[in-house]
Structure formats: structure tokens, C-alpha cells
Protein backbone atom coordinates (compact mmCIF):
# COMPACT_ATOMS: atom_id res chain seq x y z
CA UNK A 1 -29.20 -28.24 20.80
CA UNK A 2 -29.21 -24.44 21.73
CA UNK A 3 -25.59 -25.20 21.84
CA UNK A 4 -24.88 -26.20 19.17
CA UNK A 5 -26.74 -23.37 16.92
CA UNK A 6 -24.27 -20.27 18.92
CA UNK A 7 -21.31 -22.11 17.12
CA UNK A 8 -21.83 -20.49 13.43
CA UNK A 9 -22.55 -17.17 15.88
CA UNK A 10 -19.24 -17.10 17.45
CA UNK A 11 -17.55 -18.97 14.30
CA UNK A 12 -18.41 -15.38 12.21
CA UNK A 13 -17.90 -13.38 15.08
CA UNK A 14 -14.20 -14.87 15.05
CA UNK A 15 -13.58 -14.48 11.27
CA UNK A 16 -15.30 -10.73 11.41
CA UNK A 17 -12.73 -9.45 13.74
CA UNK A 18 -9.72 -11.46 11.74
CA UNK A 19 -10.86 -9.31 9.47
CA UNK A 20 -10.82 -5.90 10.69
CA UNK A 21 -7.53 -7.25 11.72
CA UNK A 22 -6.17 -7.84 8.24
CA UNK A 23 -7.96 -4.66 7.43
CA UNK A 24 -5.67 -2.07 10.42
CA UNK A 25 -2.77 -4.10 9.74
CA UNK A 26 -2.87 -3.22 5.93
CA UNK A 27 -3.57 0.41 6.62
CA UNK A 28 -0.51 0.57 9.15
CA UNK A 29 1.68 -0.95 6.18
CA UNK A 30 0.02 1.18 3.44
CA UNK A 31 1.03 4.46 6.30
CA UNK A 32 4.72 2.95 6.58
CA UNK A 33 5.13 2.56 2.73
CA UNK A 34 3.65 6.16 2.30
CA UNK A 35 6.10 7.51 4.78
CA UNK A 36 8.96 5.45 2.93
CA UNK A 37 8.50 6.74 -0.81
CA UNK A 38 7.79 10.60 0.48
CA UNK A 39 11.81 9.43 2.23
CA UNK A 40 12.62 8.26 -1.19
CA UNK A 41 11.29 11.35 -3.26
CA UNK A 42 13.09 13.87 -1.30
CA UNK A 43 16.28 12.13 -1.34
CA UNK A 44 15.93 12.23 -5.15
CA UNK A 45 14.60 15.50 -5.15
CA UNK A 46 18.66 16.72 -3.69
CA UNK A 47 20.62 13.99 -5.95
CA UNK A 48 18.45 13.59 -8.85
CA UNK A 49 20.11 10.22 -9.17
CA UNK A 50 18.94 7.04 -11.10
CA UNK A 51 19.50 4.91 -7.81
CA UNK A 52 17.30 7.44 -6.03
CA UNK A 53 14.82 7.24 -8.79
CA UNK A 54 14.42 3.63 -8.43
CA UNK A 55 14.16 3.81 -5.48
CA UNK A 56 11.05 6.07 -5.66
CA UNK A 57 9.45 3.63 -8.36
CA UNK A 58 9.85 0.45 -5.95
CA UNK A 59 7.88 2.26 -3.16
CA UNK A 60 5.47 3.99 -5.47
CA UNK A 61 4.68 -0.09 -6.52
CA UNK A 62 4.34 -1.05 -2.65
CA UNK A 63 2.43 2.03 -2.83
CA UNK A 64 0.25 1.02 -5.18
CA UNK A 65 -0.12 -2.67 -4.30
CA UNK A 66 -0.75 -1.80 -0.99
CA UNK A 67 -4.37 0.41 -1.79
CA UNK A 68 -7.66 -0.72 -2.32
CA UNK A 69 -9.12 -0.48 -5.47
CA UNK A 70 -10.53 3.08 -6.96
CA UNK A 71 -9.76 6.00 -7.75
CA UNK A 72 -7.16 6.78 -6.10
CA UNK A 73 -5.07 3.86 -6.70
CA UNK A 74 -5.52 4.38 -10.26
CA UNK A 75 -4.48 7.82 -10.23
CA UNK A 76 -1.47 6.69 -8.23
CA UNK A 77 -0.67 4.04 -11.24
CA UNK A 78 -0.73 6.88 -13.51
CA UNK A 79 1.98 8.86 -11.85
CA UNK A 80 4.27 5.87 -10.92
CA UNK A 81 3.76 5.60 -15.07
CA UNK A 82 5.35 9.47 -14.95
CA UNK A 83 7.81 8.34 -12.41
CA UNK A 84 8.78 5.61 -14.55
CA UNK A 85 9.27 8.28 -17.42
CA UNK A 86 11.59 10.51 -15.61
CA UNK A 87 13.75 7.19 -14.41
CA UNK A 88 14.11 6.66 -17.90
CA UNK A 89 15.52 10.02 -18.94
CA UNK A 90 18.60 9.70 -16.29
């Protein structure tokens, strides 16, 4: 019987630490996608070019997919919003 009553221990032990998985693994592709659009905005920043302004906009969205909710993510909505204005101008 003492058995029997570790299982729902262990069972959230598991599904804690799949978590914290999911959790480092999101961070290292939120750091990757970060790294990717500051690639993206320089490369626009020397052509100025529509292609390279795209390009910006479809990161920025990983970007922004990528965060957690908050502040931060909506401020980074706003600007993508900017971005999306400048894209437009070219």
C-alpha cells in the first residue's frame, strides 16, 4: 500500500521537470530568434530593402510568439506594429 501512494509522488515529480524542460528549451529558442532578427535588422539597416524588411517583421513575429505574456511582449507588438509601418513605405 505504501507503494502504491509514492506513484502520484514520482508521477508529478516527472511532469515538474518536463516542465522546466519545455520551459529552458523555449528560452534557448526565444535567445536564437533574438539573435536572428538583431541579424535581420542590421542587414536592413545597410540595404534598406523591402526583402530585408520582411525579413525583420517575420522574426520580430517569432519574436513575439516566442515570449511570455507582459509587458514586454506587448511593447514588442507595438514596435513590430512600427516595423510593419516602415515595410509599408518601401
Amino acid at each position: 500500500m505504501k507503494r502504491l501512494s509514492l506513484i502520484p509522488v514520482f508521477m508529478f515529480l516527472t511532469i515538474a521537470c518536463e516542465d522546466e524542460k519545455d520551459d529552458v528549451t523555449s528560452a534557448a529558442n526565444c535567445a536564437t530568434i533574438m539573435a536572428e532578427l538583431d541579424a535581420a535588422n542590421e542587414a536592413f539597416e545597410t540595404s534598406m530593402s523591402k526583402a530585408d524588411c520582411n525579413k525583420v517583421i517575420e522574426k520580430a513575429e517569432a519574436l513575439v510568439n516566442c515570449m511570455p505574456e507582459g509587458d514586454e511582449k506587448n511593447e514588442m507588438k507595438s514596435d513590430l506594429d512600427e516595423i510593419r509601418g516602415v515595410c509599408s513605405l518601401l
